[in-house]
C-alpha atoms as a PDB file:
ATOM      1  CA  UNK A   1      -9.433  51.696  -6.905  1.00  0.00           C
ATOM      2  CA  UNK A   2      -5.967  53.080  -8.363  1.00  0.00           C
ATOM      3  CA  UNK A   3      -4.454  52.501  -4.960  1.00  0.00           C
ATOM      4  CA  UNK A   4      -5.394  48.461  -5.375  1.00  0.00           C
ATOM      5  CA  UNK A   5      -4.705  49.007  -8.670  1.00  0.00           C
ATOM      6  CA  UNK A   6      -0.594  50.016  -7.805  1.00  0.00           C
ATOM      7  CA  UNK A   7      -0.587  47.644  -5.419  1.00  0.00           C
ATOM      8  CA  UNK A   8      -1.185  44.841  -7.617  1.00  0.00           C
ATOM      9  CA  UNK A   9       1.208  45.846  -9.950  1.00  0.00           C
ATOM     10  CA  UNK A  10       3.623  46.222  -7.344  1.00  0.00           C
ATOM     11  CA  UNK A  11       3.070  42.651  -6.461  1.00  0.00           C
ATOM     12  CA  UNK A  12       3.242  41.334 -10.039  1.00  0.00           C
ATOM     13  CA  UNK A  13       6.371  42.934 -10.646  1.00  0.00           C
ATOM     14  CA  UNK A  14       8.010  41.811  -7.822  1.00  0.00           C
ATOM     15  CA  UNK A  15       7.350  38.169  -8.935  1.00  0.00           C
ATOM     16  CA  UNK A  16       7.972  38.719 -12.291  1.00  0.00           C
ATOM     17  CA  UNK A  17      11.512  39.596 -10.699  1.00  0.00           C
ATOM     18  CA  UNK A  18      12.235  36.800  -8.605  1.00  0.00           C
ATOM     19  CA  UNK A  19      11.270  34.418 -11.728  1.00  0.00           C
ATOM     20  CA  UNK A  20      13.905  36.089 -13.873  1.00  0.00           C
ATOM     21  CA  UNK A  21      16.454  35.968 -11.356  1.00  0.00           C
ATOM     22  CA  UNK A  22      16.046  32.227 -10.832  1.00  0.00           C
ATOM     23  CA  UNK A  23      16.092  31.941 -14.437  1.00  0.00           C
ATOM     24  CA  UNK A  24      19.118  34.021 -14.795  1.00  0.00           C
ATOM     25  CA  UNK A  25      21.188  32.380 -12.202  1.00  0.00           C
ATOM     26  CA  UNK A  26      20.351  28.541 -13.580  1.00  0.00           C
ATOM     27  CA  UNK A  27      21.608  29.663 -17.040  1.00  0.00           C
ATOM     28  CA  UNK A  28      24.685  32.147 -16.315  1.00  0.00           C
ATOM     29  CA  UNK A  29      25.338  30.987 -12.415  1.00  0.00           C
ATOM     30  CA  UNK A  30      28.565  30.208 -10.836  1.00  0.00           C
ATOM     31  CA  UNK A  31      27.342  26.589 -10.752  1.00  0.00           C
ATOM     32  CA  UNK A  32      26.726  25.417 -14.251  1.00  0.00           C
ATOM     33  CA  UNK A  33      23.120  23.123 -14.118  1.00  0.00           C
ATOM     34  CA  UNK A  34      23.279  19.548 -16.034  1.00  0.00           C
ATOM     35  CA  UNK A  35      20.763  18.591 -18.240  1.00  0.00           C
ATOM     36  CA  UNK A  36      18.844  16.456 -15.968  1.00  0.00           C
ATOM     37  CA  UNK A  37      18.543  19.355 -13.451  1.00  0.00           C
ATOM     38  CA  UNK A  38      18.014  21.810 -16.290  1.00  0.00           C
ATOM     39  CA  UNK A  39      15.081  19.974 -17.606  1.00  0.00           C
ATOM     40  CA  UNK A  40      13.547  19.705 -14.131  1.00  0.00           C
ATOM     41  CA  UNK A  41      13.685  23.375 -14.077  1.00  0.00           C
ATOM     42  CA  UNK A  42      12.341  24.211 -16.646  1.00  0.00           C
ATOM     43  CA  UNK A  43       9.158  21.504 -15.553  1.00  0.00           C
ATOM     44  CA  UNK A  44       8.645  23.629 -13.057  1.00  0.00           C
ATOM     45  CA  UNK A  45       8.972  27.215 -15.392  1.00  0.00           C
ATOM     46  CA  UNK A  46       6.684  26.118 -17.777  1.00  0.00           C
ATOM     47  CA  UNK A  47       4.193  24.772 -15.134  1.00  0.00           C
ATOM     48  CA  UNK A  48       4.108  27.817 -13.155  1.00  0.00           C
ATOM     49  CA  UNK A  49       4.021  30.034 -16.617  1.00  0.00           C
ATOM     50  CA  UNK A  50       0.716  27.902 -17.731  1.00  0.00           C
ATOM     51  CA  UNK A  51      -0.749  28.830 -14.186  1.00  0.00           C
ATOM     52  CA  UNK A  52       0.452  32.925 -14.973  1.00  0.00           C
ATOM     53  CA  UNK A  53      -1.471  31.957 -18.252  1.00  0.00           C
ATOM     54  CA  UNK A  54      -4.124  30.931 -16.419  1.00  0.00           C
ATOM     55  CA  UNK A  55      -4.363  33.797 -14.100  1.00  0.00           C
ATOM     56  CA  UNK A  56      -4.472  36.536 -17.145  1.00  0.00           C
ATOM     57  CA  UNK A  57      -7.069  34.446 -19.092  1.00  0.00           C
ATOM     58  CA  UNK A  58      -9.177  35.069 -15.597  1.00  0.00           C
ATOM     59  CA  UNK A  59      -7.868  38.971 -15.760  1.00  0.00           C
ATOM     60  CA  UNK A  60      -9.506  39.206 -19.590  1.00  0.00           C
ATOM     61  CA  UNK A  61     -12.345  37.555 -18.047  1.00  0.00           C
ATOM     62  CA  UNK A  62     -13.030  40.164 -16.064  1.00  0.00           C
ATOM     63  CA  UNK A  63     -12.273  42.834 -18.600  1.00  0.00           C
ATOM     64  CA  UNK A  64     -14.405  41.614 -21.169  1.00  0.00           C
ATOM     65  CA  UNK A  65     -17.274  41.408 -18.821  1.00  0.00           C
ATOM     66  CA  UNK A  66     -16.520  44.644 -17.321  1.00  0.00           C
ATOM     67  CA  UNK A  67     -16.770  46.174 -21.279  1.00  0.00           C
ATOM     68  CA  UNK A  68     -20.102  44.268 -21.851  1.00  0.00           C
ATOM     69  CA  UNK A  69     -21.432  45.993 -18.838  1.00  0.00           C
ATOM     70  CA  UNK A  70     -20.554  49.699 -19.569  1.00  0.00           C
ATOM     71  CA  UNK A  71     -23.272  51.613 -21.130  1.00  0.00           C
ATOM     72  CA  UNK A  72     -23.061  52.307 -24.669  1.00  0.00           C
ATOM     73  CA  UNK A  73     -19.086  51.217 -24.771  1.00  0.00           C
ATOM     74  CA  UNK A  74     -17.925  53.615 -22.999  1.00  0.00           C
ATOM     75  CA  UNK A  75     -15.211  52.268 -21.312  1.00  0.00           C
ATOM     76  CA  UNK A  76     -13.237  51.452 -24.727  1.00  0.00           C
ATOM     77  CA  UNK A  77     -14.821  54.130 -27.249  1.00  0.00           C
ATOM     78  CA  UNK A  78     -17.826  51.208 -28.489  1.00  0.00           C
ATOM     79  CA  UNK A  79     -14.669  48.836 -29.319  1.00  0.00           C
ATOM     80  CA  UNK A  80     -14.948  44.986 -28.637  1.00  0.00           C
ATOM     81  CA  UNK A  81     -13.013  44.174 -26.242  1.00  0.00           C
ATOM     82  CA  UNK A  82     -10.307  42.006 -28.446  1.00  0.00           C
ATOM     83  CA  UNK A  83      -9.705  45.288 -30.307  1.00  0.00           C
ATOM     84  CA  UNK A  84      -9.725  46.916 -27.054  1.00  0.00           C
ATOM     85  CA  UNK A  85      -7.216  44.582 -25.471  1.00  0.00           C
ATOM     86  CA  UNK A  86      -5.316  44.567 -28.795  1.00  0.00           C
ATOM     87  CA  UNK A  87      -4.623  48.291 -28.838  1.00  0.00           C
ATOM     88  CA  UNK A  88      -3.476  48.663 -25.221  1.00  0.00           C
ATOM     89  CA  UNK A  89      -0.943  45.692 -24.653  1.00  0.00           C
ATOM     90  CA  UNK A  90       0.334  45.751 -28.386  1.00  0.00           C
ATOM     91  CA  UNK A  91      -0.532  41.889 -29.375  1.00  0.00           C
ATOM     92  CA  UNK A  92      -1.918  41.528 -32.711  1.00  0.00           C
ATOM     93  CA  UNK A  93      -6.079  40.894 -33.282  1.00  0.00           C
ATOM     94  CA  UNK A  94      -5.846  37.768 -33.980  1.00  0.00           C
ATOM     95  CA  UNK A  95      -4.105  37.114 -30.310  1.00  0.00           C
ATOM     96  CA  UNK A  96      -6.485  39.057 -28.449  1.00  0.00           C
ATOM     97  CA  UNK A  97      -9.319  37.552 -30.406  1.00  0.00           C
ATOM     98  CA  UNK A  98      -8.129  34.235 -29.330  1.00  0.00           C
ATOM     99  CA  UNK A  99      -7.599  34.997 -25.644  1.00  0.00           C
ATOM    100  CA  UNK A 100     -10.953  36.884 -25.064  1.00  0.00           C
ATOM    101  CA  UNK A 101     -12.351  33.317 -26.794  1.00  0.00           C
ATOM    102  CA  UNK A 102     -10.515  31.236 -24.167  1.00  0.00           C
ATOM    103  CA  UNK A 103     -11.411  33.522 -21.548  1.00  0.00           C
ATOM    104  CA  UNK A 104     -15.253  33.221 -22.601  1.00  0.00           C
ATOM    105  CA  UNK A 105     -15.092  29.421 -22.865  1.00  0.00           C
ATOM    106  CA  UNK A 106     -13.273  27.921 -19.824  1.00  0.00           C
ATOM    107  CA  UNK A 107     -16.490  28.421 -17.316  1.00  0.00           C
ATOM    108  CA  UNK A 108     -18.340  26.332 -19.829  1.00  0.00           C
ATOM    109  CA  UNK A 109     -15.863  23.220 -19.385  1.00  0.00           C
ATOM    110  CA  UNK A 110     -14.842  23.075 -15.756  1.00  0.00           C
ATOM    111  CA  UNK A 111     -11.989  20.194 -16.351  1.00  0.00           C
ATOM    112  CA  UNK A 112     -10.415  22.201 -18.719  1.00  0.00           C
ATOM    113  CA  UNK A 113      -9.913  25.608 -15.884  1.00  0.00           C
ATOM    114  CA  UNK A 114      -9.253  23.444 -13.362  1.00  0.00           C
ATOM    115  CA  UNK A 115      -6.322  21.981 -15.248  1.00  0.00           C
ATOM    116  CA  UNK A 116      -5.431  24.868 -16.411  1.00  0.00           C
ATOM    117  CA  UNK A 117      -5.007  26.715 -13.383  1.00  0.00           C
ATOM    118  CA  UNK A 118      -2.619  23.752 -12.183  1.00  0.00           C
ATOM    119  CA  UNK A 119      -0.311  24.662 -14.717  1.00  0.00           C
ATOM    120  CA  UNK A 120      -1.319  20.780 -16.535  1.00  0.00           C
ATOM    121  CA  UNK A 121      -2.226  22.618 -19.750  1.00  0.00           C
ATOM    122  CA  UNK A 122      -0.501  25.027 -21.804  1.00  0.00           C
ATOM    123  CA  UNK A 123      -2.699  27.904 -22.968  1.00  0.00           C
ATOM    124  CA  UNK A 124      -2.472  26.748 -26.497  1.00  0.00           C
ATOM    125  CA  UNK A 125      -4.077  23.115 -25.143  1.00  0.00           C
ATOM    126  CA  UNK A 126      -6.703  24.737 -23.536  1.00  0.00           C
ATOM    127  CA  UNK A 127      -7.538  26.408 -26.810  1.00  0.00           C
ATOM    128  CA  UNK A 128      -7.277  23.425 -28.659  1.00  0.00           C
ATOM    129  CA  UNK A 129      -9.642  21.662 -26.220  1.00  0.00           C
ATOM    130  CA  UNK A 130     -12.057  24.472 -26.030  1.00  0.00           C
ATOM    131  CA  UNK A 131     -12.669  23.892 -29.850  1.00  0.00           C
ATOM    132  CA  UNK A 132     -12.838  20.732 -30.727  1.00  0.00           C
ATOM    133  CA  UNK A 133     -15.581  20.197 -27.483  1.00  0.00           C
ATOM    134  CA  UNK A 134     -17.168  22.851 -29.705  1.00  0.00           C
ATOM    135  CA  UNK A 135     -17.059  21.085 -32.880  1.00  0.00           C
ATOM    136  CA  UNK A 136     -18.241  17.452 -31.030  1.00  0.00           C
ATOM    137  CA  UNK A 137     -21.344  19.776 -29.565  1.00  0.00           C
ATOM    138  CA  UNK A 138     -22.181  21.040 -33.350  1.00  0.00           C
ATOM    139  CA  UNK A 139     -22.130  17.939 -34.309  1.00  0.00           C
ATOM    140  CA  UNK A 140     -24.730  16.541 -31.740  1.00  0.00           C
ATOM    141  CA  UNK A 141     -22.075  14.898 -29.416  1.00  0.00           C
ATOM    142  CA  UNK A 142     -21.583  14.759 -25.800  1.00  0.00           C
ATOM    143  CA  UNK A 143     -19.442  17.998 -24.410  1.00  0.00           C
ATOM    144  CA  UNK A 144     -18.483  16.395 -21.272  1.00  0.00           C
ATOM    145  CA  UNK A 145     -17.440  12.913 -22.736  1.00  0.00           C
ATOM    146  CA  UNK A 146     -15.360  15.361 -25.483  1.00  0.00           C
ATOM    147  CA  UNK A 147     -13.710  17.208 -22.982  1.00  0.00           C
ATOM    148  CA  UNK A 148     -12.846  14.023 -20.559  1.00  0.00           C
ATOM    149  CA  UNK A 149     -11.213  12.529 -23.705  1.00  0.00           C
ATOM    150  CA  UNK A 150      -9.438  15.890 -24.874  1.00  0.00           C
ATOM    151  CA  UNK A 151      -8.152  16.267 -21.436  1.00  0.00           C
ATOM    152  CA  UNK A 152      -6.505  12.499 -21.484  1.00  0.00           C
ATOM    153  CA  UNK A 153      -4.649  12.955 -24.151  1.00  0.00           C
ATOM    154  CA  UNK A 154      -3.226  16.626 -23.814  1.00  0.00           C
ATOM    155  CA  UNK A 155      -1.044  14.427 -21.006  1.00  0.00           C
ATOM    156  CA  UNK A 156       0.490  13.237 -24.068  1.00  0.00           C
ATOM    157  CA  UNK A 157       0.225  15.301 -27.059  1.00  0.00           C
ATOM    158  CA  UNK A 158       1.668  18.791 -27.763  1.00  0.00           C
ATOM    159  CA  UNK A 159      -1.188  21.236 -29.196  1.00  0.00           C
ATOM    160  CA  UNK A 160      -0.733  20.779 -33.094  1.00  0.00           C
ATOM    161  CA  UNK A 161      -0.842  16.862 -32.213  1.00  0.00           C
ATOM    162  CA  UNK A 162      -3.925  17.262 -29.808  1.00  0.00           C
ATOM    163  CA  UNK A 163      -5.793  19.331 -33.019  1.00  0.00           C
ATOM    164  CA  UNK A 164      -5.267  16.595 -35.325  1.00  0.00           C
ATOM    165  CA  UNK A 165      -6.686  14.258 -32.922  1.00  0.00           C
ATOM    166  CA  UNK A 166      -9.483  16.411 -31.620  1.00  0.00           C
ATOM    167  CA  UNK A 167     -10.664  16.805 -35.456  1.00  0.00           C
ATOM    168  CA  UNK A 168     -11.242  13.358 -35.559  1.00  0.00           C
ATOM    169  CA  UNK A 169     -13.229  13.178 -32.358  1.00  0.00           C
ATOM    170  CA  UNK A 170     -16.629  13.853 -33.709  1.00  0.00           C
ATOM    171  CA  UNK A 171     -16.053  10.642 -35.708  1.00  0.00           C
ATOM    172  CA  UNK A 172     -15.639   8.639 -32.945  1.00  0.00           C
ATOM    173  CA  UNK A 173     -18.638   9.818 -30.351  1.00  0.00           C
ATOM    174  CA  UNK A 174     -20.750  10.468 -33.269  1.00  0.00           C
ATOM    175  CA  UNK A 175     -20.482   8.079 -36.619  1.00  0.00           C
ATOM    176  CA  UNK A 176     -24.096   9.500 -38.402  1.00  0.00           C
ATOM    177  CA  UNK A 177     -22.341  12.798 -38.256  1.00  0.00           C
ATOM    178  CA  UNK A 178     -19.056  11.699 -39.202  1.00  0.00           C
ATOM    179  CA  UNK A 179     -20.719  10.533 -42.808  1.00  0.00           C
ATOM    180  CA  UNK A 180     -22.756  13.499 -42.980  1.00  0.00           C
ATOM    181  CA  UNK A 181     -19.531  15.627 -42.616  1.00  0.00           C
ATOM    182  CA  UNK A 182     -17.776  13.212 -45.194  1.00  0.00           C
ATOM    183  CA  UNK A 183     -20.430  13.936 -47.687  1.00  0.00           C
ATOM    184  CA  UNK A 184     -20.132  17.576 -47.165  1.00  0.00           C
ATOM    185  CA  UNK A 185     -17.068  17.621 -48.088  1.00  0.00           C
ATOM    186  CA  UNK A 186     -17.040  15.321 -51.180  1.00  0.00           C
ATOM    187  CA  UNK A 187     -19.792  18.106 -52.224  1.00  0.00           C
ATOM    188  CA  UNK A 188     -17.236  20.784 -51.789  1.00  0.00           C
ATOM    189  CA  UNK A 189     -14.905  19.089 -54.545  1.00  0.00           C
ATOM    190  CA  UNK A 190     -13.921  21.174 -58.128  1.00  0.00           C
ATOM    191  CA  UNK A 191     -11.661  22.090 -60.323  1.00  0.00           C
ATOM    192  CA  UNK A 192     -11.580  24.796 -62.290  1.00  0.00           C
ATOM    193  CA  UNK A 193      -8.326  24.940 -65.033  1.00  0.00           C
ATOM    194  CA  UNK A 194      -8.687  28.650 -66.660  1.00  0.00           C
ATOM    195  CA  UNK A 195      -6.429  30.167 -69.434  1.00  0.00           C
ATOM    196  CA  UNK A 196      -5.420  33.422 -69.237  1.00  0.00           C
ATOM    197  CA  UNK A 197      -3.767  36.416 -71.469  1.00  0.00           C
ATOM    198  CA  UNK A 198      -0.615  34.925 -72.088  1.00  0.00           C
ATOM    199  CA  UNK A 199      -1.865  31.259 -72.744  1.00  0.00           C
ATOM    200  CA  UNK A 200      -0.919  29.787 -69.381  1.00  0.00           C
ATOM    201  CA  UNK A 201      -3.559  28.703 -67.293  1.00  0.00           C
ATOM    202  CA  UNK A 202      -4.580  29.187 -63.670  1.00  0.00           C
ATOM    203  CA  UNK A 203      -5.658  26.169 -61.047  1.00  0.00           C
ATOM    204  CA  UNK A 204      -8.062  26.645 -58.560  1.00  0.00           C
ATOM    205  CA  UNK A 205      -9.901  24.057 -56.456  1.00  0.00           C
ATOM    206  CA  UNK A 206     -10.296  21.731 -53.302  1.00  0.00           C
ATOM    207  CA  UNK A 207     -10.354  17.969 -52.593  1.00  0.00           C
ATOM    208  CA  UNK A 208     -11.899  16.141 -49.889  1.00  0.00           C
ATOM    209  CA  UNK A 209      -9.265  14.388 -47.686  1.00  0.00           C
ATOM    210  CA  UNK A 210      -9.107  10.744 -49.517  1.00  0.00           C
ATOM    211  CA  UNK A 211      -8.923  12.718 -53.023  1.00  0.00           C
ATOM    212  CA  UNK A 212      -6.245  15.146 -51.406  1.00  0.00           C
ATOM    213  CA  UNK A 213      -4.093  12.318 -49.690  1.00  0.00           C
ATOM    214  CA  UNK A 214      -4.305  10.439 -52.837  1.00  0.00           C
ATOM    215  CA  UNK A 215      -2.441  13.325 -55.113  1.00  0.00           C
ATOM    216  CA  UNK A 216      -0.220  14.412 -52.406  1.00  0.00           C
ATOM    217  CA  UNK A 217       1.129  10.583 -52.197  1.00  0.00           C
ATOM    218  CA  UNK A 218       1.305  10.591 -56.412  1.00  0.00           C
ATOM    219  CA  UNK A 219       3.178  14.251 -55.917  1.00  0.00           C
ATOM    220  CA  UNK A 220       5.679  13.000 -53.405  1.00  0.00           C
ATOM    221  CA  UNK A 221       6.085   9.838 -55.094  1.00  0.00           C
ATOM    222  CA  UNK A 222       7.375  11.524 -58.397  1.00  0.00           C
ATOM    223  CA  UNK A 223       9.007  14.379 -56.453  1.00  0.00           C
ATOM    224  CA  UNK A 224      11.593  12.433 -54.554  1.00  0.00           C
ATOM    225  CA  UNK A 225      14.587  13.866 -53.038  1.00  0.00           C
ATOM    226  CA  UNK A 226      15.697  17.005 -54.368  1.00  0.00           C
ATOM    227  CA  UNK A 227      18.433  16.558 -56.809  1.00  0.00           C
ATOM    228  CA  UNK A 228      21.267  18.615 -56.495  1.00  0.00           C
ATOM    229  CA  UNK A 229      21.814  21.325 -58.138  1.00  0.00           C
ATOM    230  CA  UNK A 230      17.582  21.940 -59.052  1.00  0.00           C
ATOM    231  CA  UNK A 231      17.168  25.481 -58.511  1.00  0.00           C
ATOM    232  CA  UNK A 232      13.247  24.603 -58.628  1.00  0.00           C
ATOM    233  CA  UNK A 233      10.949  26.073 -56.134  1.00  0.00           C
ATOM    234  CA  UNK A 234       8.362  23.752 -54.128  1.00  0.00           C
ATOM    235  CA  UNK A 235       5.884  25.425 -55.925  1.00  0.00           C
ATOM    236  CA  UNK A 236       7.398  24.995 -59.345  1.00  0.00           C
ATOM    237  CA  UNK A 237       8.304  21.302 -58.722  1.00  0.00           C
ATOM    238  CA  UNK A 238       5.247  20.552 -57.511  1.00  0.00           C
ATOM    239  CA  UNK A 239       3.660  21.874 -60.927  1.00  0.00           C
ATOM    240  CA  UNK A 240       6.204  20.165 -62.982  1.00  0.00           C
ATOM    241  CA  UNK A 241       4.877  16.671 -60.751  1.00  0.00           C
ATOM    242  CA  UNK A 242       1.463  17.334 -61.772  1.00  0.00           C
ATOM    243  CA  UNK A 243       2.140  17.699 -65.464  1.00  0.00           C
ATOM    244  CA  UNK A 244       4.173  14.392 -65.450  1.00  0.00           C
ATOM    245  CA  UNK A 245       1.395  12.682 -63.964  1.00  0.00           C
ATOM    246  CA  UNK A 246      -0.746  13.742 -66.840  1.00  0.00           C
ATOM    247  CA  UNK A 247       1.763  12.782 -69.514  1.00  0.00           C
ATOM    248  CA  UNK A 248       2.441   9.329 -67.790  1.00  0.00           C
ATOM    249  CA  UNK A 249      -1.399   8.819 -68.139  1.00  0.00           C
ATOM    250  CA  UNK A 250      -1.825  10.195 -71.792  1.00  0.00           C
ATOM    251  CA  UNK A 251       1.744   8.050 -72.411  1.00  0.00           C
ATOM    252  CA  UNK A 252      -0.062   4.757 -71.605  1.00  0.00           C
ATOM    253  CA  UNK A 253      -2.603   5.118 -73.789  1.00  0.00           C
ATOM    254  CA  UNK A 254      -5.715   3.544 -71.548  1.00  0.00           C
ATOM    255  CA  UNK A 255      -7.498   7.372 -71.810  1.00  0.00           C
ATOM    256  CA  UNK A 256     -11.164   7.246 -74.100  1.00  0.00           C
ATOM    257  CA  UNK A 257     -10.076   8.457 -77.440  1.00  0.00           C
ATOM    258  CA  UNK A 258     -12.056  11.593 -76.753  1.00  0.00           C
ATOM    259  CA  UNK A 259      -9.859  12.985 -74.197  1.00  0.00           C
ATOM    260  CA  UNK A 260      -6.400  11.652 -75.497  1.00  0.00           C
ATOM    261  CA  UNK A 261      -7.320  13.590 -78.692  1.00  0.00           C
ATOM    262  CA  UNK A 262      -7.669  16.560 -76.324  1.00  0.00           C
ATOM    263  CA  UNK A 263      -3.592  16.267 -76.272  1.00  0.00           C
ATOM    264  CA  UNK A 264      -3.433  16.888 -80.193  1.00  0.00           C
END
């Protein structure tokens, strides 16, 4: 096993070294590369890295399966194998978390490893597709019909784009849930404005998306462009925002009497 082992290695490094020489020679070569053939390059580098992606999501595959089969955990001293995988190739829990979830996922959506072993989606698409087909299934919706829609626009989106659009697939294939969830989060709405020792007070709380948008647009409007010369943080002028949006509304004088007294 250590000889295939070695070999394989062997066979990875050699690759690994004909990819950095390319690399090498388009960026510090005799013959300088234009943009145009530059970008074409690097087409092709980033395709062939998603399939390398591809390949090692297929390698943890394997590992985590081989560490659910050994008895009692032997094989990594009873850790998971994230925390395994984290401890031997130095990437951070949250990393190997995320790839051992990947590699546990793809065989469930068969569009997604099949363009992801063409090198058509990055690693981080893959992992954006994987959950939002989760979150449509949750939600009662149709996996397949998720994934065929995820897997259209990933042509078009980078992977922060894709989330934001995947979040907002559930509302689309499934409307009943889509109030539901709405509701939910209304529920989740507070507030809570508490003084402490030295008579300031602390804010805690959480808005549902319409009440958030709505005092992040009243922020911003107030906030404007940084004037020169404010030494303000973000933080601090986001505060002083808030305050002025209570004075404007004690200032106009439309408050019930009981809370503009509240001001005295």
């Amino acid at each position: 096993m250590r000889t295939v082992t070695a070999e394989l290695s062997q066979r990875i490094q050699s690759g690994a070294q004909e990819i950095v020489g390319a690399l090498r020679q388009a960026a510090t070569g005799n013959e300088p590369l234009d943009t145009e053939d530059l970008t074409d390059l690097l087409k092709v580098v980033f395709s062939n890295r998603n399939q390398i992606e591809a390949a090692i999501t297929g390698a943890i595959g394997a590992l985590d399966q081989a560490c659910e089969k050994a008895p009692d955990g032997e094989a990594t001293m009873a850790l998971s194998c994230a925390t395994w995988l984290s401890l031997n190739t130095q990437i951070s829990s949250s990393a190997a978390y995320a790839q051992v979830h990947l590699a546990r996922q793809l065989p469930s959506l068969p569009g997604t490893a099949s363009a992801f072993e063409r090198g058509e989606l990055s690693p981080q698409h893959a992992s954006v597709v994987i959950r939002s087909v989760e979150y449509v299934v949750r939600g009662g919706g149709d996996p397949e019909q998720a994934e065929a829609l995820m897997l259209q626009e990933a042509q078009e989106r980078d992977p922060r784009d894709l989330l934001r659009w995947g979040l907002g697939l559930l509302h689309r294939l499934s409307p009943e849930e889509m109030v539901a969830d709405e509701e939910r989060r209304h529920r989740r709405r507070y507030l809570r404005l508490s003084e402490v020792f030295d008579g300031g007070f602390d804010i805690e709380g959480y808005l549902d998306p319409e009440g958030g948008a709505t005092l992040k647009t009243a922020l911003e409007g107030l906030l404007g462009p940084r004037p020169r010369g404010d030494e303000r943080t973000p933080g601090q002028r986001r505060a002083d925002a808030l305050v002025e949006i209570a004075t404007r509304a004690l200032d106009r004088g439309d408050l019930p009497v009981a809370a503009a007294s509240a001001r005295i």
